[in-house]
PDB file of N, CA and C in Angstrom:
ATOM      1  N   UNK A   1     128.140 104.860  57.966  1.00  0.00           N
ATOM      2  CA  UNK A   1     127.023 105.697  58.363  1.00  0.00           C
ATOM      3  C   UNK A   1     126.042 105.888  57.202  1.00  0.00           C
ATOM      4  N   UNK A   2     126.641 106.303  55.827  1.00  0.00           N
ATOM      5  CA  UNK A   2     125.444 106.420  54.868  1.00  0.00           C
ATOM      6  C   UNK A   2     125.199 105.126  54.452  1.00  0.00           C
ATOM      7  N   UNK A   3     125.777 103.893  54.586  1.00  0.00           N
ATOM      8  CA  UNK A   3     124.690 102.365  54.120  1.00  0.00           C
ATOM      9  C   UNK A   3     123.866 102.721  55.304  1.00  0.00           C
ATOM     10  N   UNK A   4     123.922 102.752  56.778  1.00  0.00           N
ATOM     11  CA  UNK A   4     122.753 102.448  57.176  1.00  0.00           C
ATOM     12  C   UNK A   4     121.642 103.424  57.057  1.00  0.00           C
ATOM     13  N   UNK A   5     121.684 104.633  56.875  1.00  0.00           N
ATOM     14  CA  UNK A   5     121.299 105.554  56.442  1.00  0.00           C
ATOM     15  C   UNK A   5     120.355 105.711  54.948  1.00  0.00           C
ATOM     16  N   UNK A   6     120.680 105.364  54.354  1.00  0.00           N
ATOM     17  CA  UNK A   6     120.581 104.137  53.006  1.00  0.00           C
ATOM     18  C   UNK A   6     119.426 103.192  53.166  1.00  0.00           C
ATOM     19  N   UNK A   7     120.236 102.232  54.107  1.00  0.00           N
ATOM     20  CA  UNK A   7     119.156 101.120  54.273  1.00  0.00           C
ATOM     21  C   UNK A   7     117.979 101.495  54.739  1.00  0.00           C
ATOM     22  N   UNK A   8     117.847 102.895  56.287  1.00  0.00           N
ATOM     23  CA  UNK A   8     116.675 103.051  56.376  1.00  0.00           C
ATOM     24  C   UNK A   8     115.502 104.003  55.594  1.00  0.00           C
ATOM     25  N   UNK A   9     116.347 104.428  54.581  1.00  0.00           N
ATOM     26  CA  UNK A   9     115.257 105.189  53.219  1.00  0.00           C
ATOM     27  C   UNK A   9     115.101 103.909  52.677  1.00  0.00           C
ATOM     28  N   UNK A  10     115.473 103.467  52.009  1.00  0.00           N
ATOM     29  CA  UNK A  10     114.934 101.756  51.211  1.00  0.00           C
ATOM     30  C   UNK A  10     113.837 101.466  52.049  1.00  0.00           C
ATOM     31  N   UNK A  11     113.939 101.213  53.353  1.00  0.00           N
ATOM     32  CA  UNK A  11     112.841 100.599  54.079  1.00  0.00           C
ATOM     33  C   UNK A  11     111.669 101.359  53.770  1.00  0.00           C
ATOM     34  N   UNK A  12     111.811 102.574  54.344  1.00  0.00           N
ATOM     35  CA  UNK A  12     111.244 103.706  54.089  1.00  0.00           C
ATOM     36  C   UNK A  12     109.981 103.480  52.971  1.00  0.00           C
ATOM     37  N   UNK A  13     110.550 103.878  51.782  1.00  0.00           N
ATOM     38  CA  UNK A  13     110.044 103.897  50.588  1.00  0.00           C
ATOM     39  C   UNK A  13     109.265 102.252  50.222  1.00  0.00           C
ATOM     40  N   UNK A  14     110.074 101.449  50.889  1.00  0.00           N
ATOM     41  CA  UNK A  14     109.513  99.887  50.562  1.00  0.00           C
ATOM     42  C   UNK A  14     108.278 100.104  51.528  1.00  0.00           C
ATOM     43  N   UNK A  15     107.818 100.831  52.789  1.00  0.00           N
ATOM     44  CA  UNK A  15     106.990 100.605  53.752  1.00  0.00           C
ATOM     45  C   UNK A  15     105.632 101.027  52.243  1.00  0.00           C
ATOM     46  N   UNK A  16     105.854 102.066  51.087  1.00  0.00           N
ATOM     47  CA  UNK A  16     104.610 102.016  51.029  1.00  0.00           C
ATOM     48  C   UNK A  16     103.582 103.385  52.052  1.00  0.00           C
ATOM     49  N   UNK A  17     104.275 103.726  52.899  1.00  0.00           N
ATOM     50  CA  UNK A  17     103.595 104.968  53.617  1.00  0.00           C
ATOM     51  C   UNK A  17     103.937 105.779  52.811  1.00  0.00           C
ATOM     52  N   UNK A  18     103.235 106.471  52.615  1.00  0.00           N
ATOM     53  CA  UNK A  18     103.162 108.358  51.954  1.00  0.00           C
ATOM     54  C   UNK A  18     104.237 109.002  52.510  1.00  0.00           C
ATOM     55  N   UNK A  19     103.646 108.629  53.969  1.00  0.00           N
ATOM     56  CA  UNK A  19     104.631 109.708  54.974  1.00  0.00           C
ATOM     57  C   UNK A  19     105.978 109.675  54.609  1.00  0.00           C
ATOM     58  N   UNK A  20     106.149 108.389  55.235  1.00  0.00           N
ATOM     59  CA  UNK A  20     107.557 108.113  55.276  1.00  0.00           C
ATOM     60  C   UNK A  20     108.140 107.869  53.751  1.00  0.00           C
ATOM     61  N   UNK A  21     107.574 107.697  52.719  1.00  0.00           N
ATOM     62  CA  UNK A  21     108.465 108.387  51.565  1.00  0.00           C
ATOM     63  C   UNK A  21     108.459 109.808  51.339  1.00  0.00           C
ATOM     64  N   UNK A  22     107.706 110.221  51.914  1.00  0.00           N
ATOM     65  CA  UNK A  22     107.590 111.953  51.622  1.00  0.00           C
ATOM     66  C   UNK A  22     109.065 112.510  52.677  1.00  0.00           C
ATOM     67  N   UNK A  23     109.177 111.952  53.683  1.00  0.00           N
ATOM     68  CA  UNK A  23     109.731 112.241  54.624  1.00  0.00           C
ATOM     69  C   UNK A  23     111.382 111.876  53.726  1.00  0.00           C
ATOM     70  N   UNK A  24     111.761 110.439  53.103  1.00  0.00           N
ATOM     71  CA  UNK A  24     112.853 110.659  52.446  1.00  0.00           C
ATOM     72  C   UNK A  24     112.853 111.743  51.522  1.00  0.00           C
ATOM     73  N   UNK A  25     111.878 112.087  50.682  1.00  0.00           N
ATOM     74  CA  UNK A  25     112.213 112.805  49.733  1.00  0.00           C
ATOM     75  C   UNK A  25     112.241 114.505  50.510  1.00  0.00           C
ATOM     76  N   UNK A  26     112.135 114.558  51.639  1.00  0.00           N
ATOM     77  CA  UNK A  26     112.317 116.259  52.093  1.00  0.00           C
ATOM     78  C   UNK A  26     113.889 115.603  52.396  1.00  0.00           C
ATOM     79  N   UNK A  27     114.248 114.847  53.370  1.00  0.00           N
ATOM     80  CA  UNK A  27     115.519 114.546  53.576  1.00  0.00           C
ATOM     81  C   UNK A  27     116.762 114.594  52.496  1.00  0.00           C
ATOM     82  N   UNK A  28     116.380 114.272  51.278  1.00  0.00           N
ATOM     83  CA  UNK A  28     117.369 113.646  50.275  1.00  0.00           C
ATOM     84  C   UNK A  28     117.562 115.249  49.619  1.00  0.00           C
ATOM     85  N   UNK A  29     116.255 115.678  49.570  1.00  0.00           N
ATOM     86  CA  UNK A  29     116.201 117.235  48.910  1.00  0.00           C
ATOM     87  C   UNK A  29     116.824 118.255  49.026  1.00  0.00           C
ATOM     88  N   UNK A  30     116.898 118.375  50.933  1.00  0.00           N
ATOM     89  CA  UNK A  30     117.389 119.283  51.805  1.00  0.00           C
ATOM     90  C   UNK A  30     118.798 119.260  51.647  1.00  0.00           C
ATOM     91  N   UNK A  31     119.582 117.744  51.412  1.00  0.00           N
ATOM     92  CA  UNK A  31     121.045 117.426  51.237  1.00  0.00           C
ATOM     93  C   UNK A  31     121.522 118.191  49.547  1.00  0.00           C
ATOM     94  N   UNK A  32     120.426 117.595  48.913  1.00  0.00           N
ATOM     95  CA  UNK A  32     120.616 118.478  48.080  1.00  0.00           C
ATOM     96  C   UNK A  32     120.646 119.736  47.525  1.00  0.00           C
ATOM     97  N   UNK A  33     120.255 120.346  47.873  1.00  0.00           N
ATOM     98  CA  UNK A  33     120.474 122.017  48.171  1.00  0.00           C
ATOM     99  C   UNK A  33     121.772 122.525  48.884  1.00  0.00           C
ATOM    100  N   UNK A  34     121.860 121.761  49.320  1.00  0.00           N
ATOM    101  CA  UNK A  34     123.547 122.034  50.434  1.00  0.00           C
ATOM    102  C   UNK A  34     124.488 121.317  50.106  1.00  0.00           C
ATOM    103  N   UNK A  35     124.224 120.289  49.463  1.00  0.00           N
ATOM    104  CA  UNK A  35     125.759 119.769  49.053  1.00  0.00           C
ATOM    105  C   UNK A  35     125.437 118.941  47.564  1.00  0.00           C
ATOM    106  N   UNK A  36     126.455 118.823  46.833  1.00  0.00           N
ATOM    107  CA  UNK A  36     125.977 117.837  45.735  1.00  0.00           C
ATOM    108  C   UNK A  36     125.553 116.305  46.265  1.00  0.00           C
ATOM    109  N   UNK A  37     125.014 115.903  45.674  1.00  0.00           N
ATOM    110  CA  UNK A  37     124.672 114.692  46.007  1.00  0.00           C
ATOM    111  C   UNK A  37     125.083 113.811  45.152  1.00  0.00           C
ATOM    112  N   UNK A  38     125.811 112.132  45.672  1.00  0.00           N
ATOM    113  CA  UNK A  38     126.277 110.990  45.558  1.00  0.00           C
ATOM    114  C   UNK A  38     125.139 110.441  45.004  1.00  0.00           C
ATOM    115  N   UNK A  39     125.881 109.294  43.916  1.00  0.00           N
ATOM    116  CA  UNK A  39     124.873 108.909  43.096  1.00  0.00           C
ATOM    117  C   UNK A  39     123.668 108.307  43.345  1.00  0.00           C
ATOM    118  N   UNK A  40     124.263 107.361  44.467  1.00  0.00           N
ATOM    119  CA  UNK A  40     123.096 106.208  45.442  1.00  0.00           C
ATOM    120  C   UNK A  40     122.314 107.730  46.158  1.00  0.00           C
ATOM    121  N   UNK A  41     122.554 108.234  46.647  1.00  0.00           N
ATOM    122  CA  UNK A  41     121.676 109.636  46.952  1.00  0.00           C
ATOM    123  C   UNK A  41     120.797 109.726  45.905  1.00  0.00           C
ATOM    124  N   UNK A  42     120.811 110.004  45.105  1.00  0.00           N
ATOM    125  CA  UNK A  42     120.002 110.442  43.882  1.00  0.00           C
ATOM    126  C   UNK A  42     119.564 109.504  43.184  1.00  0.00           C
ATOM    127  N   UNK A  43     119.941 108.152  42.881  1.00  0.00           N
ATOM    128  CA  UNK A  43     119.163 106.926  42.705  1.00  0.00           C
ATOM    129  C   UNK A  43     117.790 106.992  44.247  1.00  0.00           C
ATOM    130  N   UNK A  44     118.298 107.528  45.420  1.00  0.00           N
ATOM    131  CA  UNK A  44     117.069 107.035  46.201  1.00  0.00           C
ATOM    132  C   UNK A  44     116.238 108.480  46.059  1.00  0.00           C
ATOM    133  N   UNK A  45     116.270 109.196  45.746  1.00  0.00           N
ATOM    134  CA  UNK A  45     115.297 110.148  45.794  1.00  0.00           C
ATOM    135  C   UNK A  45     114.787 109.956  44.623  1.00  0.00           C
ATOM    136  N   UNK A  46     115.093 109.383  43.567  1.00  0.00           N
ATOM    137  CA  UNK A  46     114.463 109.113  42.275  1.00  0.00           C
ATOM    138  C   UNK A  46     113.824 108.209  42.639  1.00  0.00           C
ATOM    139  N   UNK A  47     113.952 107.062  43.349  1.00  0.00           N
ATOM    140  CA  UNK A  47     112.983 105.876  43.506  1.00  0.00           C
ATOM    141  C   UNK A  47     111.273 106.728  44.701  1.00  0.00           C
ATOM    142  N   UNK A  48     112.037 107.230  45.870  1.00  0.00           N
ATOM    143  CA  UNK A  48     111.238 107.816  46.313  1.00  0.00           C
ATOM    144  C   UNK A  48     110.421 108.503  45.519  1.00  0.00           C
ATOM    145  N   UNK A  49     110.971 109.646  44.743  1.00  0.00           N
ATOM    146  CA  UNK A  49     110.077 110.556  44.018  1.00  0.00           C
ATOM    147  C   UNK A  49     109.102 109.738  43.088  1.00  0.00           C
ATOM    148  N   UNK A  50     109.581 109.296  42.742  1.00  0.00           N
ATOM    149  CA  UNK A  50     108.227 108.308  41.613  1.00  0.00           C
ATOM    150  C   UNK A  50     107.958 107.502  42.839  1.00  0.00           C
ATOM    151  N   UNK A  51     108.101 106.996  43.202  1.00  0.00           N
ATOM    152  CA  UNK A  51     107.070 106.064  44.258  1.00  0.00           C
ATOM    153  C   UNK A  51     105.909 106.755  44.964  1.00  0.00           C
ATOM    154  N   UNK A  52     106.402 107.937  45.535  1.00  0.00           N
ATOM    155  CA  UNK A  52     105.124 108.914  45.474  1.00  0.00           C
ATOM    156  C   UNK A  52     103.911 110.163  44.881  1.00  0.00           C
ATOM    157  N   UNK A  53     104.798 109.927  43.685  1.00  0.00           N
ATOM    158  CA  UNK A  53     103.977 110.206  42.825  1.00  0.00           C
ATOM    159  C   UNK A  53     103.222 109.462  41.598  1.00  0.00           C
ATOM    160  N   UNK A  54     103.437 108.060  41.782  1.00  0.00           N
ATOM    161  CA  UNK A  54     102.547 106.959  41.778  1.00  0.00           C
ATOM    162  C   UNK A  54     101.262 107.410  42.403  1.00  0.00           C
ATOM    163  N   UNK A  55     101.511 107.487  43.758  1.00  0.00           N
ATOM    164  CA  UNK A  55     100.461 107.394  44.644  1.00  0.00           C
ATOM    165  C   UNK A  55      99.588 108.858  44.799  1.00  0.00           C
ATOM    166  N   UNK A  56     100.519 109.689  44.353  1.00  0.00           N
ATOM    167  CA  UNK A  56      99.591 111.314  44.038  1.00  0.00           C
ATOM    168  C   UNK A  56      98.823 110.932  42.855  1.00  0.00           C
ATOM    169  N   UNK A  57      99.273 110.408  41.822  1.00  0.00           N
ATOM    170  CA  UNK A  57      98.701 110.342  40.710  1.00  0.00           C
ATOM    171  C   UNK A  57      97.279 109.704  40.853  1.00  0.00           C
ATOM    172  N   UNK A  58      97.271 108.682  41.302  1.00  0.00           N
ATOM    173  CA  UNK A  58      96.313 108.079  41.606  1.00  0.00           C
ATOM    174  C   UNK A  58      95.420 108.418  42.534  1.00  0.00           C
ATOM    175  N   UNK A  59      95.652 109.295  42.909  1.00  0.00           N
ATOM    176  CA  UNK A  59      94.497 109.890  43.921  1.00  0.00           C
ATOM    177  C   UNK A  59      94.078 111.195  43.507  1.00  0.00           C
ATOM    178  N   UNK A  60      94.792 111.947  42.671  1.00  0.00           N
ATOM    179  CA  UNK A  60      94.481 113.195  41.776  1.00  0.00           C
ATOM    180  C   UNK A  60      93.525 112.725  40.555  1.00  0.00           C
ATOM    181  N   UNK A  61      93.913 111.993  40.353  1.00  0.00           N
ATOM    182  CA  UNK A  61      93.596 111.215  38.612  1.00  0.00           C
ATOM    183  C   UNK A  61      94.247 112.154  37.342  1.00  0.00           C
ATOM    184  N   UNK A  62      96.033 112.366  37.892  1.00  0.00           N
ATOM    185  CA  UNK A  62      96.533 113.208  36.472  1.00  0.00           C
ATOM    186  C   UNK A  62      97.815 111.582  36.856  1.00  0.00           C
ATOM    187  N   UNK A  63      98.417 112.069  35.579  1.00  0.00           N
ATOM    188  CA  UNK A  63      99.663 111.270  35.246  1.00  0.00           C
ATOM    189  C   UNK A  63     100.751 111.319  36.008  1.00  0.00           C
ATOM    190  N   UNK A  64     101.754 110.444  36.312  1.00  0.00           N
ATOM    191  CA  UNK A  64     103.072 110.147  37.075  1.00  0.00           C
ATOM    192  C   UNK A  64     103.603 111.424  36.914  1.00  0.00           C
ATOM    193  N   UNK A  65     103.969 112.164  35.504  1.00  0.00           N
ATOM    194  CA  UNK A  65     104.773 112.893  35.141  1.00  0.00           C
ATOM    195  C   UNK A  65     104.480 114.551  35.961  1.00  0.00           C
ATOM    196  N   UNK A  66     103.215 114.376  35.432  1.00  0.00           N
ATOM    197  CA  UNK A  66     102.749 115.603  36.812  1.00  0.00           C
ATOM    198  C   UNK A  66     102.742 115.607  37.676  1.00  0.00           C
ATOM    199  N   UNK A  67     102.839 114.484  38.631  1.00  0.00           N
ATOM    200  CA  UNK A  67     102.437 114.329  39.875  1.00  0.00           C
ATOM    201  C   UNK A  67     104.031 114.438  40.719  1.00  0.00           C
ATOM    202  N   UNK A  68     104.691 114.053  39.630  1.00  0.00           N
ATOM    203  CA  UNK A  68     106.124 114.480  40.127  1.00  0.00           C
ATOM    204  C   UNK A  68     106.866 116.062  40.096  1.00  0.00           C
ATOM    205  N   UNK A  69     106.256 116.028  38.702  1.00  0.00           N
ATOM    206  CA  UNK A  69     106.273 117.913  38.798  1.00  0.00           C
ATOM    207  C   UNK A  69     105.945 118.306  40.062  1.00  0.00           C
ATOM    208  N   UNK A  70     104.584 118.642  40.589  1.00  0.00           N
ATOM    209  CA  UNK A  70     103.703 119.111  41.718  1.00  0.00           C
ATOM    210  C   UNK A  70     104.804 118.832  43.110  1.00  0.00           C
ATOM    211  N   UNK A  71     105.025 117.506  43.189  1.00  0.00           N
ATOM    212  CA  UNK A  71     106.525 117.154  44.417  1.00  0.00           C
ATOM    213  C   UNK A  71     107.394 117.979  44.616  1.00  0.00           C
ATOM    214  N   UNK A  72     108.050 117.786  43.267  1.00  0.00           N
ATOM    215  CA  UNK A  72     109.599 118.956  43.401  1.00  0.00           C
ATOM    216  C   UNK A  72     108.909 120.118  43.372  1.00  0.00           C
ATOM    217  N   UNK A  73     107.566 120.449  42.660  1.00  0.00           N
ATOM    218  CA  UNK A  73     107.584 122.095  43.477  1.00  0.00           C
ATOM    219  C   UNK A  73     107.591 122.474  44.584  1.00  0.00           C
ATOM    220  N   UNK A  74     106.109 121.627  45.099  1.00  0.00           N
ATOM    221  CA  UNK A  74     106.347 122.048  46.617  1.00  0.00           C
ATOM    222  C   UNK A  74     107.608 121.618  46.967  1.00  0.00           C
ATOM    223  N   UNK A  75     108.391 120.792  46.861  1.00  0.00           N
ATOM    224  CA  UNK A  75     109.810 120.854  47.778  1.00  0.00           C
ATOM    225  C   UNK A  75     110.600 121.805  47.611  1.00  0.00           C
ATOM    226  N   UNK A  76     110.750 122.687  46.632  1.00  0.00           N
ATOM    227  CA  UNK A  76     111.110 123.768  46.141  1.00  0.00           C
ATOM    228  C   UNK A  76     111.004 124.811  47.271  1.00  0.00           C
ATOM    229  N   UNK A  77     109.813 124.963  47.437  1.00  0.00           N
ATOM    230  CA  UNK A  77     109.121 125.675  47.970  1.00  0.00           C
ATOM    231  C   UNK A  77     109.436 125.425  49.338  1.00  0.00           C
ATOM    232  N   UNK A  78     109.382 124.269  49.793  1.00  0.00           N
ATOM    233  CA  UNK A  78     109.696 124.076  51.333  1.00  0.00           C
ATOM    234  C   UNK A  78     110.885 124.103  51.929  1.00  0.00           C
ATOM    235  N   UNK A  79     111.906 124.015  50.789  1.00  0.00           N
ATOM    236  CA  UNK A  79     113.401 124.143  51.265  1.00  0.00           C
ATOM    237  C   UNK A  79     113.876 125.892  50.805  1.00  0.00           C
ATOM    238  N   UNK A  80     112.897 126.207  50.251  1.00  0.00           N
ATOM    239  CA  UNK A  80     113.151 127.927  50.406  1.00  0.00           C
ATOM    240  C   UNK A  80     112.587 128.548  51.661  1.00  0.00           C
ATOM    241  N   UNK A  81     111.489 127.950  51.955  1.00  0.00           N
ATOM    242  CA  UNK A  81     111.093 128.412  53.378  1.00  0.00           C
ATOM    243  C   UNK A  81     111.798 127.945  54.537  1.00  0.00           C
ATOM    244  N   UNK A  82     112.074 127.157  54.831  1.00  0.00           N
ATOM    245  CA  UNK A  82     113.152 126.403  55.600  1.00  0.00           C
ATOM    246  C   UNK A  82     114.343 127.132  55.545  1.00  0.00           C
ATOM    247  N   UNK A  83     115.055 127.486  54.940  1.00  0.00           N
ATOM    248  CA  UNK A  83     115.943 128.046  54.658  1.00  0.00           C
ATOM    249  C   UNK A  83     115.734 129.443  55.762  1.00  0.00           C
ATOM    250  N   UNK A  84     114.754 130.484  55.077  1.00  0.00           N
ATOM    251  CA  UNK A  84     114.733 131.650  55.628  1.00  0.00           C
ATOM    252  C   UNK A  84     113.933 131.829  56.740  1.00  0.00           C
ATOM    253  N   UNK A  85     113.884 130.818  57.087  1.00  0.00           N
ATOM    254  CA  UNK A  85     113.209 130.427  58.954  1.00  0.00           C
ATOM    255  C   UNK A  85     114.899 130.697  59.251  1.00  0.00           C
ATOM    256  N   UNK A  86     115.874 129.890  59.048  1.00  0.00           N
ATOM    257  CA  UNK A  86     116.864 129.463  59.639  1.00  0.00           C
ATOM    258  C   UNK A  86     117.792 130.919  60.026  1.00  0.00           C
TER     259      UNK A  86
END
């Protein structure tokens, strides 16, 4: 279940959509908050996370390093709200 699971974040992140890497990285995040996460887990949210903040960067005009900062905040932020919806 988690290779194919796996395989379809790889795709994911290989598509190159915003969305759908944004969409792994709320997924991978959310697991993380609730359970520790497996290494290949956290190898793909690391690939995700810089893969889209490549693409923040470049459309902000600040650096990778910030643009990844700015990510995990708001995800921060969205898995605290999420949370106290629940």
């Amino acid at each position: 279940m988690w290779s194919r699971r796996a395989q379809e974040y790889e795709t994911k992140i290989n598509s190159g959509d915003p969305v759908a890497i944004a969409e792994v990285l709320r997924d991978l995040k959310r697991s993380n908050d609730d359970t520790e996460q497996s290494y290949s887990e956290r190898q793909i949210y690391q690939s995700a996370l810089e893969r889209l903040a490549r693409e923040v960067a470049a459309v902000e005009k600040i650096t990778d390093e910030k643009a990844a900062e700015r990510l995990e905040k708001m995800l921060k932020k969205e898995v605290k709200t999420a949370k106290k919806a629940a």
